[in-house]
C-alpha atoms as a PDB file:
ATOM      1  CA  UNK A   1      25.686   2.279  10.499  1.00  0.00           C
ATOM      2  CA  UNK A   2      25.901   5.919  11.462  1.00  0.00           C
ATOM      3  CA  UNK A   3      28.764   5.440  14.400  1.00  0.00           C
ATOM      4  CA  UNK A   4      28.020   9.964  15.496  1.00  0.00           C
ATOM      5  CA  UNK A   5      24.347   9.408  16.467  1.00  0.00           C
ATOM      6  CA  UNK A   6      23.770   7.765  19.834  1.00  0.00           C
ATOM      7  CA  UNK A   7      20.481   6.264  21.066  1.00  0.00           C
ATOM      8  CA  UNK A   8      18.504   8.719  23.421  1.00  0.00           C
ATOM      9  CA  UNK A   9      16.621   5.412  24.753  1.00  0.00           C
ATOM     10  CA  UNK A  10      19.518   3.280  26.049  1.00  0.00           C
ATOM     11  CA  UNK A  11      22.413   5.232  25.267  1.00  0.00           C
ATOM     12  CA  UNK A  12      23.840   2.542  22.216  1.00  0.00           C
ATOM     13  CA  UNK A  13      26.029   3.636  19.158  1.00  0.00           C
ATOM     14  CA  UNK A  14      26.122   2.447  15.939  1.00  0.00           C
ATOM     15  CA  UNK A  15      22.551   3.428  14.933  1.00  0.00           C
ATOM     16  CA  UNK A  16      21.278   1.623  11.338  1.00  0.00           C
ATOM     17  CA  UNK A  17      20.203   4.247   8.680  1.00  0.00           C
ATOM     18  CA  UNK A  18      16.410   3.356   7.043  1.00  0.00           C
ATOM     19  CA  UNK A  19      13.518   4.546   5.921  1.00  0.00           C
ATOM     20  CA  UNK A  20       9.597   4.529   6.925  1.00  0.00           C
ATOM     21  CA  UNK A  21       7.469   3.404   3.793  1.00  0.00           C
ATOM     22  CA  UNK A  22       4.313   4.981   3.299  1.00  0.00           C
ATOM     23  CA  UNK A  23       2.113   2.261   1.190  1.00  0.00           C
ATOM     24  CA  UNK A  24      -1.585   4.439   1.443  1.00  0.00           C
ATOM     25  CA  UNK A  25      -3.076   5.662  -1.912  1.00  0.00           C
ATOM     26  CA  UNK A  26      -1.650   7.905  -3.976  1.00  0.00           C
ATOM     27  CA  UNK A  27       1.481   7.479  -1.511  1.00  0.00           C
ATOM     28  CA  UNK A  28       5.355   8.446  -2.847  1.00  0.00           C
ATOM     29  CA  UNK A  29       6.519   5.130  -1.062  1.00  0.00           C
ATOM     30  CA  UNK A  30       7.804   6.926   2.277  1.00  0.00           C
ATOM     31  CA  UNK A  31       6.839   8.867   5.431  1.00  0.00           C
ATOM     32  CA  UNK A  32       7.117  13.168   5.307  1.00  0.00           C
ATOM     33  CA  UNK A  33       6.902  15.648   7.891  1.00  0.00           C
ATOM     34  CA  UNK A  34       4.276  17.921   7.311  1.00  0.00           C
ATOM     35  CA  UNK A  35       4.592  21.438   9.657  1.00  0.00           C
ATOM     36  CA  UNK A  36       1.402  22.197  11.586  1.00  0.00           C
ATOM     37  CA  UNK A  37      -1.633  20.504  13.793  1.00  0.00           C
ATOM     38  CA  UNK A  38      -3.180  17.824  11.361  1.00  0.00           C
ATOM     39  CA  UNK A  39      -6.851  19.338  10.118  1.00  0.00           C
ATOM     40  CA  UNK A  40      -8.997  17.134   8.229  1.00  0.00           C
ATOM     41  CA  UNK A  41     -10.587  18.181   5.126  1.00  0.00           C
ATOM     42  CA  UNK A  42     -14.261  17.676   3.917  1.00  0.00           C
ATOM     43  CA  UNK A  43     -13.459  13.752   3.400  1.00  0.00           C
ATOM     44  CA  UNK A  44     -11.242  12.764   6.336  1.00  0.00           C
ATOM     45  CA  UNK A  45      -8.042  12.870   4.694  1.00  0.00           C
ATOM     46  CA  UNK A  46      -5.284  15.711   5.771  1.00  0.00           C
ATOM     47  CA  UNK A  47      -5.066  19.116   4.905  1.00  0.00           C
ATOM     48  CA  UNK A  48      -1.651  19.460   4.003  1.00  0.00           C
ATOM     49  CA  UNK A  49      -1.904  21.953   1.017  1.00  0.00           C
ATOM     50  CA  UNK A  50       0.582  24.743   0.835  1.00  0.00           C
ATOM     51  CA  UNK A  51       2.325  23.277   3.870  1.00  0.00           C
ATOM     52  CA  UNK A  52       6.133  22.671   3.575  1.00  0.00           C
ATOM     53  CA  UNK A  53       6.895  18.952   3.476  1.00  0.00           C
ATOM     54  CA  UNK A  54      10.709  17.294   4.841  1.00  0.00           C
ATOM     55  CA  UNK A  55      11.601  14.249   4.240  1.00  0.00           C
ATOM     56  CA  UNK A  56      11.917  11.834   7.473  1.00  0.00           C
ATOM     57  CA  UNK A  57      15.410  10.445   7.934  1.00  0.00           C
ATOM     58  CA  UNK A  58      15.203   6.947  10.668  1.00  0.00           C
ATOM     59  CA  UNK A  59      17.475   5.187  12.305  1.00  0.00           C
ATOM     60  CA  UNK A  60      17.385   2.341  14.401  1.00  0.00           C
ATOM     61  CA  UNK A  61      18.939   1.248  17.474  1.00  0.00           C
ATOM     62  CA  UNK A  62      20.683  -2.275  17.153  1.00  0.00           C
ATOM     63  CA  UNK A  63      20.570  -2.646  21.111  1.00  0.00           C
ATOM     64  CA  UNK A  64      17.038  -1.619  21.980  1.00  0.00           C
ATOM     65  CA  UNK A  65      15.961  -1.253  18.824  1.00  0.00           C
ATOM     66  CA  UNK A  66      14.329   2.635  19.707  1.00  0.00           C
ATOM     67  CA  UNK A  67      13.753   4.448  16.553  1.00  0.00           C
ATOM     68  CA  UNK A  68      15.527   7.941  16.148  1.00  0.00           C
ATOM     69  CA  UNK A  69      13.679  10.032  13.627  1.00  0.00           C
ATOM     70  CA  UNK A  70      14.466  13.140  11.624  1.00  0.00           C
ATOM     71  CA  UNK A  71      12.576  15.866   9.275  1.00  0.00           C
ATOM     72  CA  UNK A  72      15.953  16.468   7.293  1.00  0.00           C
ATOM     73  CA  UNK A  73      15.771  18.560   3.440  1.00  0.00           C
ATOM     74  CA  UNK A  74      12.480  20.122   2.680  1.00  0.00           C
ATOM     75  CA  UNK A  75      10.387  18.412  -0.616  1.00  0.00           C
ATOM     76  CA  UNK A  76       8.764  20.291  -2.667  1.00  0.00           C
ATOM     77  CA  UNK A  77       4.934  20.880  -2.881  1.00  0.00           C
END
């Protein structure tokens, strides 16, 4: 529990640290934050080459249960 963050929804403390898990193809296993509209490329996927990526920190409200996310240290590629 991260006891400094409080919920923007309902106003709780005590927010629970997790993750959002990315199961697609070819996926690393959790969400990113890519900077920039979302284009599509010739096949429908996104564009997202030479774009900075950040990894998404979540937490959860145990109250409401309102999700607070985060684009915290940039990944590379």
């Amino acid at each position: 529990m991260t006891k400094d963050l409080k919920c923007t929804h309902c106003g709780g403390h005590g927010l629970e640290q997790g993750f959002l898990e990315d199961s697609g193809e070819n996926s690393h296993g959790d969400a990113r934050w890519i900077a920039g509209a979302l284009e599509r490329g010739f096949f429908g996927k996104a564009r997202r080459i030479g774009r900075p990526r950040h990894q998404v920190d979540a937490f959860r409200c145990p109250d409401c249960g309102h999700l607070e996310l985060f684009a915290s240290r940039r990944l590379s590629g």
